[in-house]
PDB file of N, CA and C in Angstrom:
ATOM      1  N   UNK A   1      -6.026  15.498 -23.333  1.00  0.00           N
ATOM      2  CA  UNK A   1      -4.985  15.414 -22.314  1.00  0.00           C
ATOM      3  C   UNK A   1      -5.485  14.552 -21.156  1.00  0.00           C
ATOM      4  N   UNK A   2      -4.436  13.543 -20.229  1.00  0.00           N
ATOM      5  CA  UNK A   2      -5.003  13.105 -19.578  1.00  0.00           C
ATOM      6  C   UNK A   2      -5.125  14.122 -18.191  1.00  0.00           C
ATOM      7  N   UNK A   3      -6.394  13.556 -17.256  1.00  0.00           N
ATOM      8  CA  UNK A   3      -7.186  14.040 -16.498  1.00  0.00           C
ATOM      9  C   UNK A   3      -6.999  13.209 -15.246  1.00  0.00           C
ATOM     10  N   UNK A   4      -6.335  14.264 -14.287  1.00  0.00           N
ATOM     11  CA  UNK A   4      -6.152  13.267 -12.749  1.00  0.00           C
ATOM     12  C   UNK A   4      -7.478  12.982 -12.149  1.00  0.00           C
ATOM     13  N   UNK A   5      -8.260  11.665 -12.627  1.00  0.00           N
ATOM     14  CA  UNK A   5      -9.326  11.611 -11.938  1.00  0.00           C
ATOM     15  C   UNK A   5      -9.538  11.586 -10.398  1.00  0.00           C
ATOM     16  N   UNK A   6      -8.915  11.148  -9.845  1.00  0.00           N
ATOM     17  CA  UNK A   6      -8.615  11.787  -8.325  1.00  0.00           C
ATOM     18  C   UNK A   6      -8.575  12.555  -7.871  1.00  0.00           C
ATOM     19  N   UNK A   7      -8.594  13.852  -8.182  1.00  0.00           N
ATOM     20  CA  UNK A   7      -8.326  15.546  -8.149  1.00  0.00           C
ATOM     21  C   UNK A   7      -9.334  15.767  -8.326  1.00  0.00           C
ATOM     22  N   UNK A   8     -10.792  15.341  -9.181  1.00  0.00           N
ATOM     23  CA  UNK A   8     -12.182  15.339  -9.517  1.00  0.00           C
ATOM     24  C   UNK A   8     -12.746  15.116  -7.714  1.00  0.00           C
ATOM     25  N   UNK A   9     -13.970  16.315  -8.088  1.00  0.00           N
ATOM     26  CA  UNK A   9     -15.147  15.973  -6.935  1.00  0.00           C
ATOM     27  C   UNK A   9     -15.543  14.554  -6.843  1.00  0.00           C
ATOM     28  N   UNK A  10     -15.447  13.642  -8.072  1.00  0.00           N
ATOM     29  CA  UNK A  10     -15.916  12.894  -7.730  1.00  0.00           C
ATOM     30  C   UNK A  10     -15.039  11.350  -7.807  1.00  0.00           C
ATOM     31  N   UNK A  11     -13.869  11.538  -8.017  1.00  0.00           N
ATOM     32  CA  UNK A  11     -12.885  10.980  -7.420  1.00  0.00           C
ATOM     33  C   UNK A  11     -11.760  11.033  -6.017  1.00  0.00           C
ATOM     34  N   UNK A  12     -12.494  11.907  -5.168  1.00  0.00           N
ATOM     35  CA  UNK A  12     -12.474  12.286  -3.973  1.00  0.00           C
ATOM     36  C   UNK A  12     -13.194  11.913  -3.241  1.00  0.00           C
ATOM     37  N   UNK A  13     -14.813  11.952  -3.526  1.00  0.00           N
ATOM     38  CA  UNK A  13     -15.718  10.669  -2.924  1.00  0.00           C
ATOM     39  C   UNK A  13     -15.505   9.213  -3.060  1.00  0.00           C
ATOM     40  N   UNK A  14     -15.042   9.282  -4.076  1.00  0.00           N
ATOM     41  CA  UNK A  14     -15.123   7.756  -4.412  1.00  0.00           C
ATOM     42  C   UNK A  14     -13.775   7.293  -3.311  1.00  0.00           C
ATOM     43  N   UNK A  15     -12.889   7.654  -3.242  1.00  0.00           N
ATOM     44  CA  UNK A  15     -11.454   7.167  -2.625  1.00  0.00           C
ATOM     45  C   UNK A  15     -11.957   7.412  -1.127  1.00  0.00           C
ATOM     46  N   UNK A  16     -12.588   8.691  -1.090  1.00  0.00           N
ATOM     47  CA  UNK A  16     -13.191   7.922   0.631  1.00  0.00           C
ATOM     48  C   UNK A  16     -14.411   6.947   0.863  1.00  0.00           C
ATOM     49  N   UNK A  17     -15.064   6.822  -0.070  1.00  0.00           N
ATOM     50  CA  UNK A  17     -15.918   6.114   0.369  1.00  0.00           C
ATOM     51  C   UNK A  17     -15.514   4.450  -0.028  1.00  0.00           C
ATOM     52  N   UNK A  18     -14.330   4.408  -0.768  1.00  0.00           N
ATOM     53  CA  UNK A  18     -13.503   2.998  -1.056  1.00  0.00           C
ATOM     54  C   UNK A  18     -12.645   2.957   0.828  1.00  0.00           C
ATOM     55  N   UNK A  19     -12.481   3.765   1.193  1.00  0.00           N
ATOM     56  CA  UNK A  19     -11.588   3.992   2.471  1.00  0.00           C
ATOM     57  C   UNK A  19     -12.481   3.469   3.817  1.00  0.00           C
ATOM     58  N   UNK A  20     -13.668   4.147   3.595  1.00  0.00           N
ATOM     59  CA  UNK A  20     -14.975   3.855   4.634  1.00  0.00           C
ATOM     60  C   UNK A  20     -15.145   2.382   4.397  1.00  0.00           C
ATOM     61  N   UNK A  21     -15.474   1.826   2.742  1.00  0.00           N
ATOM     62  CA  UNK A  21     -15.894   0.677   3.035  1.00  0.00           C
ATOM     63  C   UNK A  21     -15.036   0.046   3.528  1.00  0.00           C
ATOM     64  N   UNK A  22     -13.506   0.030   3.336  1.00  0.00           N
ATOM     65  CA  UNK A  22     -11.988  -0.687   4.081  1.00  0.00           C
ATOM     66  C   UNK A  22     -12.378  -0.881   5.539  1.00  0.00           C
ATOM     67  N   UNK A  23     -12.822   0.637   6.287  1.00  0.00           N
ATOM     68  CA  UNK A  23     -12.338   0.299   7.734  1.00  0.00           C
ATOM     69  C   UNK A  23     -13.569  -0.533   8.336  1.00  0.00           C
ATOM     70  N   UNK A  24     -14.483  -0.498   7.353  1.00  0.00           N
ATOM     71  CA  UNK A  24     -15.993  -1.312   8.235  1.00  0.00           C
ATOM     72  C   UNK A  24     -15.723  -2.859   7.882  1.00  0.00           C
ATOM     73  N   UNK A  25     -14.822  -2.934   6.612  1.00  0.00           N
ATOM     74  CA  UNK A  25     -14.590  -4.387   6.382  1.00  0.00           C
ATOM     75  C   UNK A  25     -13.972  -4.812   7.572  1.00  0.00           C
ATOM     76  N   UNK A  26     -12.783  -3.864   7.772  1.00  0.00           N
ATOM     77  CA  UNK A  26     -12.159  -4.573   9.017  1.00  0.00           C
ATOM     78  C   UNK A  26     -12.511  -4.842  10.152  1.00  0.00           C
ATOM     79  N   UNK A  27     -13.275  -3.749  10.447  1.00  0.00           N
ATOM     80  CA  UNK A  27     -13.995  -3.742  11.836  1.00  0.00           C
ATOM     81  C   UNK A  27     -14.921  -5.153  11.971  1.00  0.00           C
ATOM     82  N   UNK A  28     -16.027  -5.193  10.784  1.00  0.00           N
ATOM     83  CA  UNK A  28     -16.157  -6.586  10.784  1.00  0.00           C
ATOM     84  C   UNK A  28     -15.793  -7.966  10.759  1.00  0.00           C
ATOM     85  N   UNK A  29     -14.587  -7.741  10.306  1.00  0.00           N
ATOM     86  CA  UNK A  29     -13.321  -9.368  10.199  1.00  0.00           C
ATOM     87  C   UNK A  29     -12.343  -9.377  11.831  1.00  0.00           C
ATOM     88  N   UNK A  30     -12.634  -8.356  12.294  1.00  0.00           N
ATOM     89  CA  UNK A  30     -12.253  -8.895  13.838  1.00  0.00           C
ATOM     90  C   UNK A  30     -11.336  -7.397  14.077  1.00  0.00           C
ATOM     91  N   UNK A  31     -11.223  -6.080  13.942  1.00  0.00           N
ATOM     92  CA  UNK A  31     -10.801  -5.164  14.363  1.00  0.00           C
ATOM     93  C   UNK A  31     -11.779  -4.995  15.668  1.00  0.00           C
ATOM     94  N   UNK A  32     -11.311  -4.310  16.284  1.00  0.00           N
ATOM     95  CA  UNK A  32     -12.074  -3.801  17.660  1.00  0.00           C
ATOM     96  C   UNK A  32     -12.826  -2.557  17.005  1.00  0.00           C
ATOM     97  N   UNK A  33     -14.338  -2.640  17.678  1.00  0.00           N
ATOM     98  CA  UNK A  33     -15.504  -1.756  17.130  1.00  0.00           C
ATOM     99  C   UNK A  33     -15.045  -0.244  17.125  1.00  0.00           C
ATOM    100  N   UNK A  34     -14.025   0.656  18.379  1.00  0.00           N
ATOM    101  CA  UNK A  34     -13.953   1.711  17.926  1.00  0.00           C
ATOM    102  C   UNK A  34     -12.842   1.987  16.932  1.00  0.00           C
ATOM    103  N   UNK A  35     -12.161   1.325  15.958  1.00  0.00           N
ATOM    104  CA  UNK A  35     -11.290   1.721  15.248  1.00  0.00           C
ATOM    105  C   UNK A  35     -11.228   0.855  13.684  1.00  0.00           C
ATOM    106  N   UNK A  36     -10.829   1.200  12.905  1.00  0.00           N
ATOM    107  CA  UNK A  36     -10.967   0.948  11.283  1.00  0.00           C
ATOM    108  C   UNK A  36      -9.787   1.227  10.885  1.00  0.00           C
ATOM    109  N   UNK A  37      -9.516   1.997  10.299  1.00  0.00           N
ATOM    110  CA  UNK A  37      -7.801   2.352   9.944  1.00  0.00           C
ATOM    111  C   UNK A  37      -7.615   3.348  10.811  1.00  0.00           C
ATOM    112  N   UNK A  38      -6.800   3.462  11.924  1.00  0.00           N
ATOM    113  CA  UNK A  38      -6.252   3.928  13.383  1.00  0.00           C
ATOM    114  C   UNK A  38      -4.886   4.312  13.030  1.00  0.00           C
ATOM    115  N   UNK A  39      -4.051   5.347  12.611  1.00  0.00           N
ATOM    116  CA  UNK A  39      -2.492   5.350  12.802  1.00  0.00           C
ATOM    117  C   UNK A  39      -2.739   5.621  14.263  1.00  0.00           C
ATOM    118  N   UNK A  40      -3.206   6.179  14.856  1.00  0.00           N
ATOM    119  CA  UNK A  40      -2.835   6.348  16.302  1.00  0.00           C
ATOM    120  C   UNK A  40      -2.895   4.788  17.165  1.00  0.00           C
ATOM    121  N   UNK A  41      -3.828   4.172  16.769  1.00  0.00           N
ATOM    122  CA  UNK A  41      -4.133   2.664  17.552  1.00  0.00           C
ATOM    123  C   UNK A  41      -2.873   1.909  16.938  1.00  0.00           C
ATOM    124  N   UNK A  42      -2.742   2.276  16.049  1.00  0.00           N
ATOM    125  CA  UNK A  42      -1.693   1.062  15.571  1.00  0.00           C
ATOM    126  C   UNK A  42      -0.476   1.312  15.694  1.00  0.00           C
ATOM    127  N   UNK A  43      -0.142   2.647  16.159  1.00  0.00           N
ATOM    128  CA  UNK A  43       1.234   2.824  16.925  1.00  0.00           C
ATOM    129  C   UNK A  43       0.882   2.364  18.289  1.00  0.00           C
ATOM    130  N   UNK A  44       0.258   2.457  18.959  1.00  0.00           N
ATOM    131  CA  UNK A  44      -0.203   2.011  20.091  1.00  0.00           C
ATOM    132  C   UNK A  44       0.123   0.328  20.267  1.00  0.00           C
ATOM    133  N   UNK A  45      -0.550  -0.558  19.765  1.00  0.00           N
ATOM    134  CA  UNK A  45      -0.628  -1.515  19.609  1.00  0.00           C
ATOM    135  C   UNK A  45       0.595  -2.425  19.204  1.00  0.00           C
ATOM    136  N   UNK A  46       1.488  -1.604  18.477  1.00  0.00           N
ATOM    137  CA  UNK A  46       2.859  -2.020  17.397  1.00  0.00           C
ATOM    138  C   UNK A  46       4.103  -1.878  19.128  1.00  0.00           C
ATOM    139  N   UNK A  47       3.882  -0.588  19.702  1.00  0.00           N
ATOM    140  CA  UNK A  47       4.339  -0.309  21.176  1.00  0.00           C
ATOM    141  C   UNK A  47       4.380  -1.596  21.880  1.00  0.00           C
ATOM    142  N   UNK A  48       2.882  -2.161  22.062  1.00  0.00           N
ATOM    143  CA  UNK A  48       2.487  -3.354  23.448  1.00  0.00           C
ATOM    144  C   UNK A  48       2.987  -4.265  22.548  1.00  0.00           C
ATOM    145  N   UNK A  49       3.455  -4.771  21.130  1.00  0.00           N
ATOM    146  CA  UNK A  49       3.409  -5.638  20.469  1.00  0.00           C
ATOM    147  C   UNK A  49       4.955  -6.002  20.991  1.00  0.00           C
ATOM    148  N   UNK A  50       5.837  -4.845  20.880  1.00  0.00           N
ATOM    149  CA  UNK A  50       7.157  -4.509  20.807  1.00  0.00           C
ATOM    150  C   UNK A  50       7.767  -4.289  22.264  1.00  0.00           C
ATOM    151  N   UNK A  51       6.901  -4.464  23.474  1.00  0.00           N
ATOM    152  CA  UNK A  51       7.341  -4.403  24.773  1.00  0.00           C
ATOM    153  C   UNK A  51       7.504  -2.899  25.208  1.00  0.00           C
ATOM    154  N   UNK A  52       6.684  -2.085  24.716  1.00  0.00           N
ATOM    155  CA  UNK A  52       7.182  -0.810  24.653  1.00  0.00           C
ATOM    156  C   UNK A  52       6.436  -0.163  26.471  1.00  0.00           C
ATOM    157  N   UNK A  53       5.325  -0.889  26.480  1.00  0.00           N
ATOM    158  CA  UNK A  53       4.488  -1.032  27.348  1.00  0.00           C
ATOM    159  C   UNK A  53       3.385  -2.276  27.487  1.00  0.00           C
ATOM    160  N   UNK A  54       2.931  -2.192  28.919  1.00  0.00           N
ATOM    161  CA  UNK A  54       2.269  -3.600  29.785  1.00  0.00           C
ATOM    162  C   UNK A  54       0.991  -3.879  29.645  1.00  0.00           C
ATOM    163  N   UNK A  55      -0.109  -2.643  29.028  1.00  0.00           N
ATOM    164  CA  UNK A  55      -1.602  -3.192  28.318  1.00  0.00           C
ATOM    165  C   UNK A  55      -1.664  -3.915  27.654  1.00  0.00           C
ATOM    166  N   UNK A  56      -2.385  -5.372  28.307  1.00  0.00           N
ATOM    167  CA  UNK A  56      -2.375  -6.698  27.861  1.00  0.00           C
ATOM    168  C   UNK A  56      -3.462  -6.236  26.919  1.00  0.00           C
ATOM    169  N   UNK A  57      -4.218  -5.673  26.635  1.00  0.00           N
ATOM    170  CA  UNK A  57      -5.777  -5.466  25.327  1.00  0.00           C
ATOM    171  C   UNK A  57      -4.810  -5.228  24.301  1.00  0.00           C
ATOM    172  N   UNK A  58      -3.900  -4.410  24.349  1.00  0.00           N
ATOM    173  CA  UNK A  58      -3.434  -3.655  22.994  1.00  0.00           C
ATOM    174  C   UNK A  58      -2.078  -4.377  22.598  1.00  0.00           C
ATOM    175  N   UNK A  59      -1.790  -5.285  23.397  1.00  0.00           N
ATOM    176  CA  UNK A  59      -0.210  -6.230  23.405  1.00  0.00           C
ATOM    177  C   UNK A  59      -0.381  -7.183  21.680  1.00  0.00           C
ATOM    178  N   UNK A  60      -0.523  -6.625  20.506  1.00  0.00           N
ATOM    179  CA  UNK A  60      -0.181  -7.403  19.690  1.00  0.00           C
ATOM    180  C   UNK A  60      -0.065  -6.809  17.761  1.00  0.00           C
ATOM    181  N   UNK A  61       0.643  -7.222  17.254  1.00  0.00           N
ATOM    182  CA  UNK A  61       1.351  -6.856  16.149  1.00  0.00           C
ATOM    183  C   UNK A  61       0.287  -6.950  15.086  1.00  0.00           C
ATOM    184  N   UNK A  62      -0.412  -5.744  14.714  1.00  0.00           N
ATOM    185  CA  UNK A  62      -1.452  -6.115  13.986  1.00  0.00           C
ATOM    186  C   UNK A  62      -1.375  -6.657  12.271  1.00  0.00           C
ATOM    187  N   UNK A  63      -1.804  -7.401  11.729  1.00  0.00           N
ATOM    188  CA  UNK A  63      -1.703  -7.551  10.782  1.00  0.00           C
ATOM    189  C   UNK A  63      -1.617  -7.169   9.343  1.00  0.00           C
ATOM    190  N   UNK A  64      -2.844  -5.938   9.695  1.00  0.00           N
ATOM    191  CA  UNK A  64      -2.859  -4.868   8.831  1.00  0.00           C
ATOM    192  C   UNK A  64      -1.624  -3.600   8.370  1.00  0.00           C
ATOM    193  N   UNK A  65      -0.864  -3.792   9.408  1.00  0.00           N
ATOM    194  CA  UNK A  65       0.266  -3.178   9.395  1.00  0.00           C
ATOM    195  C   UNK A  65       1.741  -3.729   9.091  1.00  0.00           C
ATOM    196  N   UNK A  66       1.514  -4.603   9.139  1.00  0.00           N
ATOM    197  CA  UNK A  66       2.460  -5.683   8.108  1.00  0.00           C
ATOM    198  C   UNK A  66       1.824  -5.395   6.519  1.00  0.00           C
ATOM    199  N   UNK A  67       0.717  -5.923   6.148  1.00  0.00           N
ATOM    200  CA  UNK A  67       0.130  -5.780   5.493  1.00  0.00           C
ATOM    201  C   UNK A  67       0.718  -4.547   4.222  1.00  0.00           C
ATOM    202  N   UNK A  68       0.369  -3.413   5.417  1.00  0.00           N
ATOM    203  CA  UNK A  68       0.827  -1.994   4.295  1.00  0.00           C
ATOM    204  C   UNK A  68       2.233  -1.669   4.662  1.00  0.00           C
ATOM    205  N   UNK A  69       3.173  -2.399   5.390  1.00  0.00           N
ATOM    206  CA  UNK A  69       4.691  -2.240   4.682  1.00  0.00           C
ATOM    207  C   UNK A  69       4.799  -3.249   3.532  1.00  0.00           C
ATOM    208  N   UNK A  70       4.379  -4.587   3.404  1.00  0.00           N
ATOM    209  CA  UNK A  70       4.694  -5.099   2.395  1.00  0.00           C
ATOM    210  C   UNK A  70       3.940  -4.859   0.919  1.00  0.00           C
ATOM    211  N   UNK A  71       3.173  -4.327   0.716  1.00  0.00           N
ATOM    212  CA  UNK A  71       2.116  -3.429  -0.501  1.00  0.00           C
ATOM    213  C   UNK A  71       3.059  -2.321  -0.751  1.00  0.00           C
ATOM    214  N   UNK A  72       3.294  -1.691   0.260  1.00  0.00           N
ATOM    215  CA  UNK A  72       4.703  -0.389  -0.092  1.00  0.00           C
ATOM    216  C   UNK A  72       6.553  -0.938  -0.457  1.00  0.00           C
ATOM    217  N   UNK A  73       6.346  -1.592  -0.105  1.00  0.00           N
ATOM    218  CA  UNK A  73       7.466  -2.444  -0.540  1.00  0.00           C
ATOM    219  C   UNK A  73       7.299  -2.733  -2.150  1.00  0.00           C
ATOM    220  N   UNK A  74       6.204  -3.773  -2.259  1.00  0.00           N
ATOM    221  CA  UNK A  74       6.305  -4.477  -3.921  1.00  0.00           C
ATOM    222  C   UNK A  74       5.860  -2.962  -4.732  1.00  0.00           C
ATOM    223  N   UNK A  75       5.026  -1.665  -3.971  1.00  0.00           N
ATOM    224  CA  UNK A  75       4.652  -0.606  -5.001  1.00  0.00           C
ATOM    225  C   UNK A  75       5.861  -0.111  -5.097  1.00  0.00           C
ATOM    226  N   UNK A  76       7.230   0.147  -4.385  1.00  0.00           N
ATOM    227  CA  UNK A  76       8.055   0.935  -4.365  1.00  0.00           C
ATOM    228  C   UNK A  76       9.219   0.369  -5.361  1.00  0.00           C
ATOM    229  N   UNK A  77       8.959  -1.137  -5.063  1.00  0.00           N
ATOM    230  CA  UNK A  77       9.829  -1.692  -6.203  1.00  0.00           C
ATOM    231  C   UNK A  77       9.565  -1.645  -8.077  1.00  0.00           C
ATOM    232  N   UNK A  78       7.774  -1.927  -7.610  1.00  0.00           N
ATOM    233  CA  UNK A  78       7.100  -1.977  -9.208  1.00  0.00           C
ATOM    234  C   UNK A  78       7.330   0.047  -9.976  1.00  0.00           C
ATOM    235  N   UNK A  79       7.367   0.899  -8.822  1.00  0.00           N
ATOM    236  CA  UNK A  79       7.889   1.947  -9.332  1.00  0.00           C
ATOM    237  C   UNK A  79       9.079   1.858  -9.870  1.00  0.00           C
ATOM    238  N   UNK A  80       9.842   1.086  -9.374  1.00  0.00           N
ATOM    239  CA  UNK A  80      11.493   1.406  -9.502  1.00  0.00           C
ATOM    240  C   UNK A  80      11.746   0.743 -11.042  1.00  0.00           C
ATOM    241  N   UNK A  81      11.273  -0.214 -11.322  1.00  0.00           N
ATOM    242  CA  UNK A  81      11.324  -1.258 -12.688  1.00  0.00           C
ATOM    243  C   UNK A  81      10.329  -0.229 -13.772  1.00  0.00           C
ATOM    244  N   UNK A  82       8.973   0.362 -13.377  1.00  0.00           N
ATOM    245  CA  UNK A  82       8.277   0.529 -14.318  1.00  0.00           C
ATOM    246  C   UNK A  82       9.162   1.958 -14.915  1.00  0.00           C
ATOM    247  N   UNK A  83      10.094   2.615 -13.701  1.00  0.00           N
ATOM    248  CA  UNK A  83      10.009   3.862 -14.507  1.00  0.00           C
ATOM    249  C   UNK A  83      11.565   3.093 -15.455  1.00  0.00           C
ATOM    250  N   UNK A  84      12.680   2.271 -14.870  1.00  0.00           N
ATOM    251  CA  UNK A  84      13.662   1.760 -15.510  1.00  0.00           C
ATOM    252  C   UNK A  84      13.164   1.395 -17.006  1.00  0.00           C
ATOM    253  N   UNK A  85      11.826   1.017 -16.782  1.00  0.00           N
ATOM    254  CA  UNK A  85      11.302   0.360 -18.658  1.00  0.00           C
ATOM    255  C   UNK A  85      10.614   1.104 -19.523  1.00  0.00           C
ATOM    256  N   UNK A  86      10.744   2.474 -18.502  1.00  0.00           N
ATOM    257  CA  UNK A  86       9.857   3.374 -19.839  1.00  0.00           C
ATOM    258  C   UNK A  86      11.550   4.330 -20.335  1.00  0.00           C
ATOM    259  N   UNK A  87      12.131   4.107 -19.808  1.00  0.00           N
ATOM    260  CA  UNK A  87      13.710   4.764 -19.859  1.00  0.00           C
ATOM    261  C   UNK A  87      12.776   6.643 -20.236  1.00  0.00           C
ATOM    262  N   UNK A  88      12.972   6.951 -19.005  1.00  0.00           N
ATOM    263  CA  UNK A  88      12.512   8.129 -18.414  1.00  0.00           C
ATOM    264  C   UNK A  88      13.364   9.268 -19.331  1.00  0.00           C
ATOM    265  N   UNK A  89      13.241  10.333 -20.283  1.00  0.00           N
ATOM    266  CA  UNK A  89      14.174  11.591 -20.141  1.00  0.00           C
ATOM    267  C   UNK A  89      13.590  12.583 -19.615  1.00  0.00           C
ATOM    268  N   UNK A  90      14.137  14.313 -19.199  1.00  0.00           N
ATOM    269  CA  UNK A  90      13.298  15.075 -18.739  1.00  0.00           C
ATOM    270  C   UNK A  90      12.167  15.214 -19.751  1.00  0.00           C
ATOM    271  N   UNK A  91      11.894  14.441 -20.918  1.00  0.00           N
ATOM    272  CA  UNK A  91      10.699  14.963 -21.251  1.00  0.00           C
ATOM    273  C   UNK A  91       9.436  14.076 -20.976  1.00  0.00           C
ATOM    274  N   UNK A  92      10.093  13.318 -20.388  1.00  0.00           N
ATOM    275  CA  UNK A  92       9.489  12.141 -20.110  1.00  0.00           C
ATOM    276  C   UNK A  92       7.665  12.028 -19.371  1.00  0.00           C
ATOM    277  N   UNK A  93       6.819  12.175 -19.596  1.00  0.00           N
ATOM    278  CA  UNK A  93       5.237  12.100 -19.129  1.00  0.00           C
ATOM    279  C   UNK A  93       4.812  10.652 -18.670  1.00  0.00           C
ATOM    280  N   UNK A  94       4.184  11.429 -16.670  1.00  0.00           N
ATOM    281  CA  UNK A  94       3.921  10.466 -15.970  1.00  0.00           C
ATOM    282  C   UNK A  94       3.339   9.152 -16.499  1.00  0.00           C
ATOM    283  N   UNK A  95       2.571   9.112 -17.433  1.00  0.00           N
ATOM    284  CA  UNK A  95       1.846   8.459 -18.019  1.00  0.00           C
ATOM    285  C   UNK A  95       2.685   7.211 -18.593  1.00  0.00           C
ATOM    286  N   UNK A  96       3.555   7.701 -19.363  1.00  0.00           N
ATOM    287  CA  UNK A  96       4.679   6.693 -19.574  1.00  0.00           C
ATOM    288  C   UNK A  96       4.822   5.512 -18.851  1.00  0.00           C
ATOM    289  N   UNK A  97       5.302   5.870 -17.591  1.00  0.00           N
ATOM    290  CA  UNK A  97       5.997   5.307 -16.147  1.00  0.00           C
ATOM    291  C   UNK A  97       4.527   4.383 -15.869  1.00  0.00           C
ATOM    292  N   UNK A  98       3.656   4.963 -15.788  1.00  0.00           N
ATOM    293  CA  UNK A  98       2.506   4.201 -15.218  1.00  0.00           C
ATOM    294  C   UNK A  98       2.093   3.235 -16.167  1.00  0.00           C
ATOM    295  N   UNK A  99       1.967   3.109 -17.511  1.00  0.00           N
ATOM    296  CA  UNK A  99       1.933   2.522 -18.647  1.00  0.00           C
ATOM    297  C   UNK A  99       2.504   1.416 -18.463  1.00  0.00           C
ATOM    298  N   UNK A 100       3.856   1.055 -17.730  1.00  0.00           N
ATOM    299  CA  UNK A 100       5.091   0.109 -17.426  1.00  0.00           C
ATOM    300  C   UNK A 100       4.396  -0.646 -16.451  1.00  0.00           C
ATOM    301  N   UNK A 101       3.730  -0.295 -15.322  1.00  0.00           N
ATOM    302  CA  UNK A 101       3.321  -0.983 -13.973  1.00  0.00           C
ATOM    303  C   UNK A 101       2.991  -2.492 -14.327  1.00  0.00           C
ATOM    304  N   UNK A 102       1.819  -2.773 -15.223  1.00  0.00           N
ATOM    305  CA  UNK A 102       1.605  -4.014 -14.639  1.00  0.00           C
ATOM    306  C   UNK A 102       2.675  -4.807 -15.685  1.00  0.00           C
ATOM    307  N   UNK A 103       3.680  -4.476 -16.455  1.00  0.00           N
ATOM    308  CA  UNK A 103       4.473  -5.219 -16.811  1.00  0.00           C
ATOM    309  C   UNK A 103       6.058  -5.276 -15.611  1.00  0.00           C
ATOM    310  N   UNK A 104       6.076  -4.212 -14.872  1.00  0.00           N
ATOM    311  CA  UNK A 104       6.959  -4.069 -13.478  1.00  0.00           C
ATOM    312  C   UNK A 104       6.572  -5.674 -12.694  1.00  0.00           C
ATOM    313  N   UNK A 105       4.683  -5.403 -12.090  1.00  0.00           N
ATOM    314  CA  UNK A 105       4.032  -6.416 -11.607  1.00  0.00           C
ATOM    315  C   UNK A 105       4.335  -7.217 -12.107  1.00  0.00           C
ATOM    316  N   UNK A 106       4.144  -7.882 -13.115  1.00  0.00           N
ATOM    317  CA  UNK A 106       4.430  -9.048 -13.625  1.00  0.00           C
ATOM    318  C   UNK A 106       6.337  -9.708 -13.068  1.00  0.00           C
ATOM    319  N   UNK A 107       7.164  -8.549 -13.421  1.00  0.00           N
ATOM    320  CA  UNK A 107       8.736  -9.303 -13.074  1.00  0.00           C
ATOM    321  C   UNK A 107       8.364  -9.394 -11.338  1.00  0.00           C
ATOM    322  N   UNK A 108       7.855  -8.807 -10.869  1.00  0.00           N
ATOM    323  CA  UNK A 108       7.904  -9.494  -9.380  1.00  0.00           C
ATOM    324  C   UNK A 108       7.156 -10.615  -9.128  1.00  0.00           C
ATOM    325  N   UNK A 109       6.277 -10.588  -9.643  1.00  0.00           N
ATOM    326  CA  UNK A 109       5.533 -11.818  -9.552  1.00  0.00           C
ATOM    327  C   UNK A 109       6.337 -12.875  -9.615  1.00  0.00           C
ATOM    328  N   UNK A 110       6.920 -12.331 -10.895  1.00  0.00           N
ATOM    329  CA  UNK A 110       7.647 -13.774 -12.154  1.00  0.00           C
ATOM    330  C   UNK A 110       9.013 -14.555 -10.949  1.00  0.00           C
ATOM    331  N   UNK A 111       9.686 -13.236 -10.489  1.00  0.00           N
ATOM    332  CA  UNK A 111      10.898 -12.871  -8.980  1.00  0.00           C
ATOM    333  C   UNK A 111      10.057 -13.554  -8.254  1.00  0.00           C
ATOM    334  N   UNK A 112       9.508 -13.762  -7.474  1.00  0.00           N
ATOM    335  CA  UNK A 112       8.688 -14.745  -6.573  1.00  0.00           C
ATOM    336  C   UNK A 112       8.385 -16.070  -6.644  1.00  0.00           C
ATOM    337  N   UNK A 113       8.004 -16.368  -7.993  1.00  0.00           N
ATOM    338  CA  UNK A 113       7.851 -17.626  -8.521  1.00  0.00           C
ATOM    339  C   UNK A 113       9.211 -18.207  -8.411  1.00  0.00           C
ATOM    340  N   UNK A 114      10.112 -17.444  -9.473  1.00  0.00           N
ATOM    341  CA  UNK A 114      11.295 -18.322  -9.836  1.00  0.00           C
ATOM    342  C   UNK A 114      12.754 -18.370  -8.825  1.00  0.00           C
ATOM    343  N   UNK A 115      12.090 -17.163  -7.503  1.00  0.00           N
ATOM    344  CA  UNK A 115      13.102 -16.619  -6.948  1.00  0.00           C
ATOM    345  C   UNK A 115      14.545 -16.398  -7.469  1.00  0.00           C
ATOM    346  N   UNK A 116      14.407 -15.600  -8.493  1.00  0.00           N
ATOM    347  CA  UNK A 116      15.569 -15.059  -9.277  1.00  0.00           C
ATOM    348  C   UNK A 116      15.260 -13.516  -9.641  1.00  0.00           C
ATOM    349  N   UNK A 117      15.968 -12.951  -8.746  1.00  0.00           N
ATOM    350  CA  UNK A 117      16.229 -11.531  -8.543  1.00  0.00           C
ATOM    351  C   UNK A 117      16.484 -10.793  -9.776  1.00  0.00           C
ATOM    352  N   UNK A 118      15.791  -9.793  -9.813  1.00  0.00           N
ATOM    353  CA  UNK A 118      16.497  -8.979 -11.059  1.00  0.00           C
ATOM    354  C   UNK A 118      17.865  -8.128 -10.756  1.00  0.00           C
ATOM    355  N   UNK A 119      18.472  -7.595 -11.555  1.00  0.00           N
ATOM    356  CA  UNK A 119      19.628  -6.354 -11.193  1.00  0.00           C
ATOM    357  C   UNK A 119      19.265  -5.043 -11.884  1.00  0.00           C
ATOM    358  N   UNK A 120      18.134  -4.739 -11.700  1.00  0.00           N
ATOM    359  CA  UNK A 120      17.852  -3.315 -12.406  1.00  0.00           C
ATOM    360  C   UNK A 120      17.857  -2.543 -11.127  1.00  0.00           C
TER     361      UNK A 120
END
């Protein structure tokens, strides 16, 4: 049977310590030293970006946050196609659906290239 390796002790380390190495990458490519992945800074920042308030340090639209609406975007779509191509019934196993992904990936890709929309 398959096995949520993520749910494992040691797929729990691993996803934070994939997370740790993320925020030190950033911190090194030009994030400011006290913060790495910040939801609090980056509402902050998205605020001064958006005129919400006048702190010229924090006045700008960070990139990284563009970043993860558009990754949630193409994942939310590649969900929407992969589960349409496994044609889901209630008996249907997650595994299926995930099986579909990088052929989902692929029609967006393909949608990008040819800019011709699907209708699924």
């Amino acid at each position: 049977m398959f096995k949520n390796f993520f749910a494992t002790r040691w797929g729990i380390i691993g996803v934070g310590g994939l997370i740790g190495v993320f925020a030190a990458l950033l911190q090194k490519l030009g994030n400011p030293g006290n913060m790495g992945i910040c939801v609090a800074c980056f509402e902050r920042d998205i605020a001064g970006a958006v005129g919400l308030h006048r702190a010229a340090v924090v006045q700008y639209m960070r990139p990284e946050i563009i970043g993860f609406v558009l990754g949630s975007l193409v994942a939310a779509k590649a969900n929407r196609l992969a589960g349409y191509y496994a044609r889901p019934t209630p008996a249907t196993q997650v595994i299926e659906i995930i099986r579909q992904i990088p052929r989902a990936l692929e029609e967006i890709l393909q949608e990008k290239v040819t800019g011709k929309a699907t209708t699924k």
